[in-house]
N, C-alpha and C. Protein backbone atom coordinates (compact mmCIF):
# COMPACT_ATOMS: atom_id res chain seq x y z
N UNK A 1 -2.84 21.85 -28.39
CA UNK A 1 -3.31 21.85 -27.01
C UNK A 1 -4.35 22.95 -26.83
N UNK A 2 -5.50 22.76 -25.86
CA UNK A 2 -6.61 23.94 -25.96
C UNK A 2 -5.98 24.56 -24.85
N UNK A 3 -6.00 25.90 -25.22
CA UNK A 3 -4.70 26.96 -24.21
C UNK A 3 -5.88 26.95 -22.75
N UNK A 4 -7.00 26.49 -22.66
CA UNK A 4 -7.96 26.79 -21.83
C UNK A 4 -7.71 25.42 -20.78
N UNK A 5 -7.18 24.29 -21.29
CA UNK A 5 -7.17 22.72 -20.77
C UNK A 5 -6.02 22.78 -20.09
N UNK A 6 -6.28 22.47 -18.82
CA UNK A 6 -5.03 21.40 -18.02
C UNK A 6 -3.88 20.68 -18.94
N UNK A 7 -2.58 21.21 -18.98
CA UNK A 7 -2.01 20.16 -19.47
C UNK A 7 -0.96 18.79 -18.90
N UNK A 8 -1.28 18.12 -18.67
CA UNK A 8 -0.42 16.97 -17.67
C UNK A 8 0.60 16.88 -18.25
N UNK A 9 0.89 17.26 -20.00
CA UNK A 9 2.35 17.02 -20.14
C UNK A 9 2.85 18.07 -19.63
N UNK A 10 2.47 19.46 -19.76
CA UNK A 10 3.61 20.36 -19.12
C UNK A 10 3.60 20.10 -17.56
N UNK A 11 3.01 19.67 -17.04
CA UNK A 11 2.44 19.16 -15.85
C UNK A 11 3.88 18.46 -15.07
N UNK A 12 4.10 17.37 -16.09
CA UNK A 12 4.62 16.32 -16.33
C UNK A 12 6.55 17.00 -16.03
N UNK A 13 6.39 18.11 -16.92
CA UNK A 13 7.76 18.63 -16.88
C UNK A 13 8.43 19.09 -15.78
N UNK A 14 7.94 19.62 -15.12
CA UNK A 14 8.20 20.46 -13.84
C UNK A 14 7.09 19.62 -12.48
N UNK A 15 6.78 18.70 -11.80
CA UNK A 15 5.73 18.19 -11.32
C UNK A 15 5.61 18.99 -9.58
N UNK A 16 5.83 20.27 -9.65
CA UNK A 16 5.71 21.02 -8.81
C UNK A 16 4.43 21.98 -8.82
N UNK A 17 3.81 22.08 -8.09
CA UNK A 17 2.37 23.15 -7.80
C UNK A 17 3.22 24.47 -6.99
N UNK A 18 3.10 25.36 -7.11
CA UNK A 18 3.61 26.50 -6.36
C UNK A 18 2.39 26.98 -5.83
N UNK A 19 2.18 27.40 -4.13
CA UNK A 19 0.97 27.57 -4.12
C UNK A 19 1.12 29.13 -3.77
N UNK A 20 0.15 30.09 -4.25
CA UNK A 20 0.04 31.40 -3.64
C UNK A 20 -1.02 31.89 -2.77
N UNK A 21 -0.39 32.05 -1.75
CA UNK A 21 -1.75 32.32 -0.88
C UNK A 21 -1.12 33.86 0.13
N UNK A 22 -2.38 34.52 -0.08
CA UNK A 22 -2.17 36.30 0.70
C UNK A 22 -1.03 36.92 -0.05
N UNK A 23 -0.78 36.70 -1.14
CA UNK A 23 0.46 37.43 -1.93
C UNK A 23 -0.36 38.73 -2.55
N UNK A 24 -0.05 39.72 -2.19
CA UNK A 24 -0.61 40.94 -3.51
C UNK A 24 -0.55 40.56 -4.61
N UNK A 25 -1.07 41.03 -5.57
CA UNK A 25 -1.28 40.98 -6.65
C UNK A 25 -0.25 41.08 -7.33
N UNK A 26 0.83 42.21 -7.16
CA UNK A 26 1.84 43.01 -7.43
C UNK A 26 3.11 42.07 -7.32
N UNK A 27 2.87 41.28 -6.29
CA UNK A 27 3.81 40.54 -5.92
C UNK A 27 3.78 38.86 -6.70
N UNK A 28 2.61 38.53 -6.63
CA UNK A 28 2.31 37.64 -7.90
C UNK A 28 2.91 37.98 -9.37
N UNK A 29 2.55 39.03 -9.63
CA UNK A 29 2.77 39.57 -11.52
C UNK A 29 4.42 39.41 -11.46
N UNK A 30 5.03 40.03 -10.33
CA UNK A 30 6.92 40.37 -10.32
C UNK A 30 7.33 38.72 -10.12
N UNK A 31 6.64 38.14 -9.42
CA UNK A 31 7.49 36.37 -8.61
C UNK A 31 6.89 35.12 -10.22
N UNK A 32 5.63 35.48 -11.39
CA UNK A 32 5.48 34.98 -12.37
C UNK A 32 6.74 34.46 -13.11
N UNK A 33 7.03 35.49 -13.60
CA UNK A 33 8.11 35.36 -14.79
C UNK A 33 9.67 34.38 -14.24
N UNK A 34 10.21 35.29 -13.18
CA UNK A 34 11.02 34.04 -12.55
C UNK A 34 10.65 32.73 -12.50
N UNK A 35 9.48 32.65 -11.45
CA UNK A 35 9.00 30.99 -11.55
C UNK A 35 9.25 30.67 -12.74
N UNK A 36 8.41 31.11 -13.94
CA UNK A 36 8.56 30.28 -15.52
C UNK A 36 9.90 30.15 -16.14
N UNK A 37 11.12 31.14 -15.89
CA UNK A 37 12.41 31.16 -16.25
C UNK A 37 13.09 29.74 -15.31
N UNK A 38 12.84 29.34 -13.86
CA UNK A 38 13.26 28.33 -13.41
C UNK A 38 12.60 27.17 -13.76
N UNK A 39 11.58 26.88 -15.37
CA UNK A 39 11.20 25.76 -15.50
C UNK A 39 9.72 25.67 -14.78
N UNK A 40 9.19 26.00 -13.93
CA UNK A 40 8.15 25.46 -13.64
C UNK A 40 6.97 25.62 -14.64
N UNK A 41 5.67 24.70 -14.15
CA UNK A 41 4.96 25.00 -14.80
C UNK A 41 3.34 25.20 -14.58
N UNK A 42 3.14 24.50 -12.95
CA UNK A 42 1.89 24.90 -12.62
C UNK A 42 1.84 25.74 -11.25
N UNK A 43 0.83 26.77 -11.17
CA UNK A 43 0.36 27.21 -10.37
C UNK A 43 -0.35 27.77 -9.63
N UNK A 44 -1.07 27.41 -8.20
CA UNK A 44 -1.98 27.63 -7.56
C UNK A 44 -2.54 28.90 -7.02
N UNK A 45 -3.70 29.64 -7.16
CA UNK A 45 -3.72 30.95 -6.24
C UNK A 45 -5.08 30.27 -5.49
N UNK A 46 -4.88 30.16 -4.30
CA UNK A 46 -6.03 30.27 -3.30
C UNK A 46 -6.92 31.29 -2.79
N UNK A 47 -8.42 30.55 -3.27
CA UNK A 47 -9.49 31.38 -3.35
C UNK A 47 -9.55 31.83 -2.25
N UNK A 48 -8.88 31.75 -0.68
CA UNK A 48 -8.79 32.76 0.09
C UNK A 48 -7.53 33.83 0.36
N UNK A 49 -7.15 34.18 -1.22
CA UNK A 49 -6.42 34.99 -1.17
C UNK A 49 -7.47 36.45 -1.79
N UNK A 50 -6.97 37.56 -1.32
CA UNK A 50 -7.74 38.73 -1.78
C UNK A 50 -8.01 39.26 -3.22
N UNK A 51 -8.90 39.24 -3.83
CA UNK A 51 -8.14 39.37 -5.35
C UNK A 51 -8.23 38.11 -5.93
N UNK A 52 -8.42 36.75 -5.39
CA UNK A 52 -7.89 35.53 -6.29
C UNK A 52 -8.37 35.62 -7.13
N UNK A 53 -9.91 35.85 -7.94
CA UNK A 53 -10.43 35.66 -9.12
C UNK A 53 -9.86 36.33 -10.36
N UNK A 54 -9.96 37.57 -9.71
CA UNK A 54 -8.90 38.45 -10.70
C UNK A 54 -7.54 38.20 -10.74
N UNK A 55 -6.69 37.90 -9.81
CA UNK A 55 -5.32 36.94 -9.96
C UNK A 55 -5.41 36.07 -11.15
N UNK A 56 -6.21 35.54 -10.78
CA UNK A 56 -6.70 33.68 -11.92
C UNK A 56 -6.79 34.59 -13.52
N UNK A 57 -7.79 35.34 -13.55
CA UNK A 57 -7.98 36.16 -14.35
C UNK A 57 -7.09 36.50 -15.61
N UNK A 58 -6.09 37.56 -14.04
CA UNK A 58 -5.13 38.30 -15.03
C UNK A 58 -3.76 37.12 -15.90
N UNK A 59 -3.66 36.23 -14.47
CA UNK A 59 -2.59 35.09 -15.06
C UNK A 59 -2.88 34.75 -16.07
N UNK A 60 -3.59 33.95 -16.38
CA UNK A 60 -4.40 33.22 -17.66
C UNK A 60 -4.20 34.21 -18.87
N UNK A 61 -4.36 35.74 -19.06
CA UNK A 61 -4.50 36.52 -20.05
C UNK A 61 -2.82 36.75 -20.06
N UNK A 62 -1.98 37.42 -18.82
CA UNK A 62 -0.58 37.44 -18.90
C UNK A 62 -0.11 35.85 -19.69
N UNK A 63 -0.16 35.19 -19.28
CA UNK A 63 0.58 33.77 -19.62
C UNK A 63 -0.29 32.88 -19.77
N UNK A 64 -0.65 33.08 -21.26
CA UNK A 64 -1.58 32.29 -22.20
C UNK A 64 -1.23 30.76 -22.41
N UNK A 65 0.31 30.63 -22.27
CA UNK A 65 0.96 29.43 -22.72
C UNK A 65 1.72 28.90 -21.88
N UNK A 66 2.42 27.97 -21.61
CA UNK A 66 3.02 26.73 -20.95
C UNK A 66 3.08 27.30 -19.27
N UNK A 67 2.09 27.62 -18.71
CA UNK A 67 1.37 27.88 -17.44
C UNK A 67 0.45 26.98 -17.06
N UNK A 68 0.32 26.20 -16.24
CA UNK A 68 -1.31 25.77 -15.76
C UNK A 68 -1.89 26.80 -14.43
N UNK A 69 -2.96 27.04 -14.49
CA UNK A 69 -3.22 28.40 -13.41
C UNK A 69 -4.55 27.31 -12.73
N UNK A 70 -4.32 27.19 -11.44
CA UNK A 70 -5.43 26.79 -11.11
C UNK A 70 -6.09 27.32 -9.81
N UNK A 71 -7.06 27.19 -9.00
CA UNK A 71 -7.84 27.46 -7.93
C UNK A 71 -7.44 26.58 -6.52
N UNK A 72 -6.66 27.13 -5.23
CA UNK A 72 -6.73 26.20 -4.27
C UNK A 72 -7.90 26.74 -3.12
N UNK A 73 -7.88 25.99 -2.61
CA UNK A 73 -8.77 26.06 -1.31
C UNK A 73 -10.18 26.22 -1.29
N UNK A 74 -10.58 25.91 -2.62
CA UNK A 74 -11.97 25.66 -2.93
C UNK A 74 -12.67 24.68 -2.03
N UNK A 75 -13.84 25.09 -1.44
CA UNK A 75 -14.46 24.97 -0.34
C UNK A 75 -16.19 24.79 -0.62
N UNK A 76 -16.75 25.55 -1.34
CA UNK A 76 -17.64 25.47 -1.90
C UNK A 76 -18.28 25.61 -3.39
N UNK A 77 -19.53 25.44 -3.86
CA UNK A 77 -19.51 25.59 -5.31
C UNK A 77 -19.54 26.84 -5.63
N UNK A 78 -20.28 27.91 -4.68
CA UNK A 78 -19.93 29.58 -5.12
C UNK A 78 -18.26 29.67 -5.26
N UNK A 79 -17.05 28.99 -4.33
CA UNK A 79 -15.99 29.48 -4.89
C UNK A 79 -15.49 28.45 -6.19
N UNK A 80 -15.83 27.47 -6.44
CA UNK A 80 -15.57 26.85 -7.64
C UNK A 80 -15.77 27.36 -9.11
N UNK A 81 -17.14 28.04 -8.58
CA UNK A 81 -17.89 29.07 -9.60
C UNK A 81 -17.15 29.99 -9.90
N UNK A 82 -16.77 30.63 -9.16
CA UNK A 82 -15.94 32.17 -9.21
C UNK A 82 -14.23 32.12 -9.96
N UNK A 83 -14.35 30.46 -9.46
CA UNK A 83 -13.10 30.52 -9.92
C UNK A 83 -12.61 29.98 -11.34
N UNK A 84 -13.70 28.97 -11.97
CA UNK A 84 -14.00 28.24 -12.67
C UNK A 84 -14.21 29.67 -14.04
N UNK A 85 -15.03 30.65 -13.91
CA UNK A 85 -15.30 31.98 -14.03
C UNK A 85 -14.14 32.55 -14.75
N UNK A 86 -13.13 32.78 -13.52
CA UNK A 86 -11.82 33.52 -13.89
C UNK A 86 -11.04 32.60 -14.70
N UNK A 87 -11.21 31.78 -14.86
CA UNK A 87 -10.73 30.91 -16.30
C UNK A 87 -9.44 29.33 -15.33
N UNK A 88 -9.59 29.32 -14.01
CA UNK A 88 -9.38 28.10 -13.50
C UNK A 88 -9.03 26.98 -14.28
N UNK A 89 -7.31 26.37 -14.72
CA UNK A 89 -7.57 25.09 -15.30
C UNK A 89 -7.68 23.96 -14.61
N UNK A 90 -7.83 24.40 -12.75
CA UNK A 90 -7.64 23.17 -12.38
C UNK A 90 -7.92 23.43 -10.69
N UNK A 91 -8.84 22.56 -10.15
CA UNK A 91 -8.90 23.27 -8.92
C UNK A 91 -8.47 22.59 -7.67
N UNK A 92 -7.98 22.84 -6.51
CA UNK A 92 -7.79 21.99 -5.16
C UNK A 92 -8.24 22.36 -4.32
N UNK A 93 -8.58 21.39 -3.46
CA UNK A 93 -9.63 21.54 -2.48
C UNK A 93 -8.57 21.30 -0.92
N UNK A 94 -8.99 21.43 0.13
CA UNK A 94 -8.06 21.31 1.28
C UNK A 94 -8.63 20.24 1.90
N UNK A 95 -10.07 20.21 2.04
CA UNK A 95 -10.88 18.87 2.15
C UNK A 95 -11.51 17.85 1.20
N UNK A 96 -12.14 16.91 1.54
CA UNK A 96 -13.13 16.00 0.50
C UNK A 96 -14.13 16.38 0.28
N UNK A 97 -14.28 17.22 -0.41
CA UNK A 97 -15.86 17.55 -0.73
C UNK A 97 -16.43 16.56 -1.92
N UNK A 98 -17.42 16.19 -1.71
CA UNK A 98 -18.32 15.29 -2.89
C UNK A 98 -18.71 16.51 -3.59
N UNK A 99 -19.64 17.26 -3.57
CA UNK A 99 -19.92 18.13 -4.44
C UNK A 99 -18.99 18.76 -5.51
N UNK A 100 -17.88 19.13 -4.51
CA UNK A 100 -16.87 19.89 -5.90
C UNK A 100 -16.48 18.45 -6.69
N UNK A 101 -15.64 17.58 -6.22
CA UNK A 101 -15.67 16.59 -7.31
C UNK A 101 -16.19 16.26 -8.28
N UNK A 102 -17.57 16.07 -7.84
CA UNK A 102 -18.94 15.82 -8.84
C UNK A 102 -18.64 17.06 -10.11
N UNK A 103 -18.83 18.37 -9.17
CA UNK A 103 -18.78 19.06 -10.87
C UNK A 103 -17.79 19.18 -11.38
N UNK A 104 -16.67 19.06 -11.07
CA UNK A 104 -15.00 19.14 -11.60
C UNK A 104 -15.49 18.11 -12.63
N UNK A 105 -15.89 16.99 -12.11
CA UNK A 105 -15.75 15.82 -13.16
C UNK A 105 -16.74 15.41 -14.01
N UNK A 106 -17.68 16.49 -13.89
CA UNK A 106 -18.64 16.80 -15.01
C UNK A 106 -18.35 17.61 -15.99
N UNK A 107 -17.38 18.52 -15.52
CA UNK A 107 -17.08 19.45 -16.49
C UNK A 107 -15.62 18.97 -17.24
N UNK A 108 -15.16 18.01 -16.89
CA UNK A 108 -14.04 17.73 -17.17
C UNK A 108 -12.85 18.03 -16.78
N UNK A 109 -12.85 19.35 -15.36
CA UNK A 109 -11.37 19.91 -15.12
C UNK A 109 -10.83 19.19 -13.98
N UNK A 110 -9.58 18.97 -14.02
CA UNK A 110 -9.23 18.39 -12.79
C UNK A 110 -9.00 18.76 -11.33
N UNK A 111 -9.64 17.72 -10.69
CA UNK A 111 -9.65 18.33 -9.03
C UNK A 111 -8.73 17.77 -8.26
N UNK A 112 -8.03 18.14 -7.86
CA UNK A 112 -6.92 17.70 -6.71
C UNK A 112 -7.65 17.31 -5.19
N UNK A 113 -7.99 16.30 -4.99
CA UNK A 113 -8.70 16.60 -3.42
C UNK A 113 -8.15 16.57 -2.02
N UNK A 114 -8.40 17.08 -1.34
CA UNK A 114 -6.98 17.02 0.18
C UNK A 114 -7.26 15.61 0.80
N UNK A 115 -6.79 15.27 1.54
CA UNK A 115 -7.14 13.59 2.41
C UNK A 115 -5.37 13.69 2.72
N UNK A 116 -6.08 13.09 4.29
CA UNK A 116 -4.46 12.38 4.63
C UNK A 116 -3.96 11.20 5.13
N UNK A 117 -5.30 10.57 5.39
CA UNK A 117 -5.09 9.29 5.88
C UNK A 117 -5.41 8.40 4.65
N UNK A 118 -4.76 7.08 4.83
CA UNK A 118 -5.17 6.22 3.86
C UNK A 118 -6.88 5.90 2.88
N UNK A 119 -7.31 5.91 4.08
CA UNK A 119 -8.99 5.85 3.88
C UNK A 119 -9.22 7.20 2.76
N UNK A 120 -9.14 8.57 3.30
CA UNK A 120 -9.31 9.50 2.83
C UNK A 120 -8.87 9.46 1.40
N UNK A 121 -7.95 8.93 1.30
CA UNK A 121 -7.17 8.97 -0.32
C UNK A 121 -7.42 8.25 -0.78
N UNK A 122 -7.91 6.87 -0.40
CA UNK A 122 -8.63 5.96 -1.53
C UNK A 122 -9.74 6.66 -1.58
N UNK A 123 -10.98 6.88 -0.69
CA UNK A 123 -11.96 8.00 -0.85
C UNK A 123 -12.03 8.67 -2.37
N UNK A 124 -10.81 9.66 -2.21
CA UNK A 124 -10.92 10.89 -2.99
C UNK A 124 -10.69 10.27 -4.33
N UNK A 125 -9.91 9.27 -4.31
CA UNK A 125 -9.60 8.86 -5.91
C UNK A 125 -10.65 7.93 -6.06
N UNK A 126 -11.81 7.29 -5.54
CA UNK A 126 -12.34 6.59 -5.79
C UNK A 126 -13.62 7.54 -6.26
N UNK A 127 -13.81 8.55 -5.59
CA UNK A 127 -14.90 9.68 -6.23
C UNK A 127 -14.34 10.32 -7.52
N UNK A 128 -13.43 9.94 -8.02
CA UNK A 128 -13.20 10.85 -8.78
C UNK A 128 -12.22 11.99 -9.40
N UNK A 129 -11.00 12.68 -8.08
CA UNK A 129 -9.90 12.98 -7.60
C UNK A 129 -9.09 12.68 -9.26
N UNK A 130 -8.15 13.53 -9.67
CA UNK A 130 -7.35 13.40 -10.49
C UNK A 130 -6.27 13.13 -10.24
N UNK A 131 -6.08 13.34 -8.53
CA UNK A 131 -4.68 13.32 -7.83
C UNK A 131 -5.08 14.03 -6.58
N UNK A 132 -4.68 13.05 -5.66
CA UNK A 132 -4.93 13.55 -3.84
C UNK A 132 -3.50 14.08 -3.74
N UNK A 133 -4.53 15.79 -3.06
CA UNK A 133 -3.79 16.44 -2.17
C UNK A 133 -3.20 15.79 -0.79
N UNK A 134 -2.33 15.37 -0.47
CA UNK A 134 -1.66 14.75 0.85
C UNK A 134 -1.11 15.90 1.44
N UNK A 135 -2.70 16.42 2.47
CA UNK A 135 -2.22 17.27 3.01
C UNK A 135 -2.27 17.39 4.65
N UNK A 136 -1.62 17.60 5.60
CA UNK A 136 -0.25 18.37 5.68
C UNK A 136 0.59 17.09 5.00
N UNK A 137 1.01 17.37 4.36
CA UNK A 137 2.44 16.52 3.55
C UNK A 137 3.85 16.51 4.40
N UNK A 138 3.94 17.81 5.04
CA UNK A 138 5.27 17.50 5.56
C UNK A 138 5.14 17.33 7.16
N UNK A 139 3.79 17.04 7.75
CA UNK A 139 4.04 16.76 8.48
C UNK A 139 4.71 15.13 9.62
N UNK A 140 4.42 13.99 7.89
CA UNK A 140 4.75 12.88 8.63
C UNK A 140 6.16 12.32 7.53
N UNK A 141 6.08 13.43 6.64
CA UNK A 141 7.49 13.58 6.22
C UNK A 141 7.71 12.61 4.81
N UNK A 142 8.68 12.16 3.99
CA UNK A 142 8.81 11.11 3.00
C UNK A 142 8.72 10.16 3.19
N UNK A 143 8.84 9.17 4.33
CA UNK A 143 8.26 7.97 4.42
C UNK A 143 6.99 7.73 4.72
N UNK A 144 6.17 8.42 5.17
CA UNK A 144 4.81 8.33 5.12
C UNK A 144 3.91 8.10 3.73
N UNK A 145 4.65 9.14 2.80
CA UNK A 145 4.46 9.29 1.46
C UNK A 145 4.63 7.65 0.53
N UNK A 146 6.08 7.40 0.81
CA UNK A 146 6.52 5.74 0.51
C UNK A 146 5.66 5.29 0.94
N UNK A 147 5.11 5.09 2.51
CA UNK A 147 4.41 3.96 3.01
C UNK A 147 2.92 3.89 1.96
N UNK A 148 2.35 5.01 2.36
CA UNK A 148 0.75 5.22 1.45
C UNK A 148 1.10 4.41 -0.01
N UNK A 149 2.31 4.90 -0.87
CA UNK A 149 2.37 4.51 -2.16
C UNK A 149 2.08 2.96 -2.19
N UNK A 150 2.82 2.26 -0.89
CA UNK A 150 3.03 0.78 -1.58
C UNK A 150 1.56 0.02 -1.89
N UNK A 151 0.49 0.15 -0.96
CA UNK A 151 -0.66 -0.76 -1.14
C UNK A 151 -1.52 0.35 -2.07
N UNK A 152 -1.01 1.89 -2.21
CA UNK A 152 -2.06 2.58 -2.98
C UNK A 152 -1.61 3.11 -4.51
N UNK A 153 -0.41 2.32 -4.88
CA UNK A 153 0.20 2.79 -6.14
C UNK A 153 -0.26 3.09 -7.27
N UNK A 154 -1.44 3.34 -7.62
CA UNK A 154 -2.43 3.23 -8.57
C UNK A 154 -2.60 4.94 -8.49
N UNK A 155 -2.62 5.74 -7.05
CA UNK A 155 -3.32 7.29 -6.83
C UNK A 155 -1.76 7.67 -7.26
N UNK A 156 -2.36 8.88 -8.02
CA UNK A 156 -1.36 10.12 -8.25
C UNK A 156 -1.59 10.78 -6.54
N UNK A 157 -0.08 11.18 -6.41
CA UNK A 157 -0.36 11.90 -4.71
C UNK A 157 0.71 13.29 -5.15
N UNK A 158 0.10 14.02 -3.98
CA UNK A 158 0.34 15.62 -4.44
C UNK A 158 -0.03 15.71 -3.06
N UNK A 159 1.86 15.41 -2.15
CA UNK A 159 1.85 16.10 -0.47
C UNK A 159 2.04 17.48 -0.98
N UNK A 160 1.36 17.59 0.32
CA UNK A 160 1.59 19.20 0.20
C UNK A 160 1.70 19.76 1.19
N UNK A 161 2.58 20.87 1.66
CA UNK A 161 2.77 21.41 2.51
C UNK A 161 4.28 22.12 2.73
N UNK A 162 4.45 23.15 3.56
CA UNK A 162 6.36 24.31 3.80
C UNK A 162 6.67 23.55 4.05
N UNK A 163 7.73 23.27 2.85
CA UNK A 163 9.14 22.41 3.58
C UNK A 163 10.50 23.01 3.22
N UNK A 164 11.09 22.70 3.36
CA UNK A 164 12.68 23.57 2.44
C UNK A 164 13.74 22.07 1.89
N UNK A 165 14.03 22.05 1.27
CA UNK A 165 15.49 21.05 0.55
C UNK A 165 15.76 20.63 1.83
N UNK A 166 17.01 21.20 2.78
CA UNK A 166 17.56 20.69 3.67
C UNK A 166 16.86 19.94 4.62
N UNK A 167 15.39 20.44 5.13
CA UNK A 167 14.31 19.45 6.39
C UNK A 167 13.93 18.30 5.15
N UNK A 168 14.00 18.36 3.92
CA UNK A 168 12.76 17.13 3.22
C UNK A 168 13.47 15.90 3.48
N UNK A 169 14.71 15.64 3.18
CA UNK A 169 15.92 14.07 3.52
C UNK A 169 14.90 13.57 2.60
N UNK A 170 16.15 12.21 2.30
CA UNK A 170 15.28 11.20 1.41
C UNK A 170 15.06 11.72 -0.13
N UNK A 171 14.72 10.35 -0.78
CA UNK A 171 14.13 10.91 -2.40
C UNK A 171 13.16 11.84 -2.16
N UNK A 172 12.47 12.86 -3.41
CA UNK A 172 12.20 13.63 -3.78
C UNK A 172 10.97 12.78 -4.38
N UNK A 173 9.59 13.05 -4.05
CA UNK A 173 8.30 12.53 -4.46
C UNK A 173 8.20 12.76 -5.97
N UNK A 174 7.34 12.34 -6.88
CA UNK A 174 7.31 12.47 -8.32
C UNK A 174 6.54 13.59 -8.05
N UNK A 175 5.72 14.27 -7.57
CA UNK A 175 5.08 15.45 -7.17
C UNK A 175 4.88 16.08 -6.17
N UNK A 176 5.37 17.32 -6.05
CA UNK A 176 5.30 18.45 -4.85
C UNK A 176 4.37 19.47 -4.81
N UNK A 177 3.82 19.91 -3.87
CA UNK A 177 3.29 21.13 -4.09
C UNK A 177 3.78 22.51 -2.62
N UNK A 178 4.59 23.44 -3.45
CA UNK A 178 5.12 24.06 -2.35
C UNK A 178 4.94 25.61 -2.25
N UNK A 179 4.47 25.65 -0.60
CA UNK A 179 3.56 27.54 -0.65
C UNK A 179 4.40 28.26 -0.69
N UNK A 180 4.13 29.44 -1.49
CA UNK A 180 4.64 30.49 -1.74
C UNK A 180 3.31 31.84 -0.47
N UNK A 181 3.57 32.19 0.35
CA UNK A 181 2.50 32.79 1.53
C UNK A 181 3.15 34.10 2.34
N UNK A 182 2.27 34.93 2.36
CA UNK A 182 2.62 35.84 3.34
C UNK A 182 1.88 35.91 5.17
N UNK A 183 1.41 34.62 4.82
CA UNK A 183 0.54 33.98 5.82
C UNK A 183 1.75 33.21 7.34
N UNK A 184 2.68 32.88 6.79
CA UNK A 184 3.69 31.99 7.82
C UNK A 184 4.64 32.89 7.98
């Protein structure tokens, strides 16, 4: 495996995104190692967190191996750049941007794109999208998620959004993505 590449099988193992957003640095490096001891295996620092590049940075050099480290809230190509830079295996966006797509999928890394309505998510996977962000995810809850799947079963989907075990009810999506924030 190129320690630099996205890997979908470890991906595959744990199909959870942990997202970090406004966490110190300090507090990232100490909450790492747990996460990886409970199995997981990918996770997000958002480029509007303080520090993210160097976050991205240091992760990648700390935990060379069965980590995916990627970029959220990429917004433009200066932060794609920056983040892409700090060694990014994988980036998400909160909106549809055409541009970031375009170069994600020139360069080969995968882009997660946000969309929440139906339209939006065929959109994003039809540009290109490796897997739509369904975001707010918890706001119309697991059957919304079911409903989208049946006529769109073809998109990898990645809701996203705070939820806890006890509010989610219902099966458990083949993929989650859940914030870790000092923001809420």
């Amino acid at each position: 495996m190129n320690p630099s590449a996205f890997s979908w099988e470890l991906f595959a193992q744990a199909p959870i995104v942990g997202i970090v957003r406004h966490l110190p640095a300090e507090t990232l490096y100490w909450l790492l190692p747990i996460y990886r001891r409970a199995g997981l295996t990918t996770v997000e620092i958002t480029m509007n967190t303080a520090g993210a590049a160097e976050m991205i940075r240091a992760v990648r050099q700390q935990h060379p191996d069965g980590l995916n480290v990627g970029a959220g809230t990429v917004c433009t190509l200066a932060e794609l750049s920056d983040a892409l830079a700090a060694g990014a295996q994988f980036i998400v966006t909160p909106v549809l941007r055409r541009t970031i797509v375009r170069a994600c999928v020139e360069r080969g890394i995968p882009v997660f794109l946000g969309a929440f309505t139906p339209t939006e998510i065929y959109r994003a996977w039809s540009l290109g999208a490796s897997m739509v962000k369904v975001y707010p995810g918890a706001a119309l809850g697991p059957g919304y998620i079911r409903d989208l799947k049946a006529p769109l079963s073809q998109i990898k989907l990645l809701p996203t959004g705070c939820t806890t075990w006890p509010t989610f009810g219902g099966p458990v999506p083949r993929a989650w993505a859940v914030s870790y924030s000092t923001s809420h």
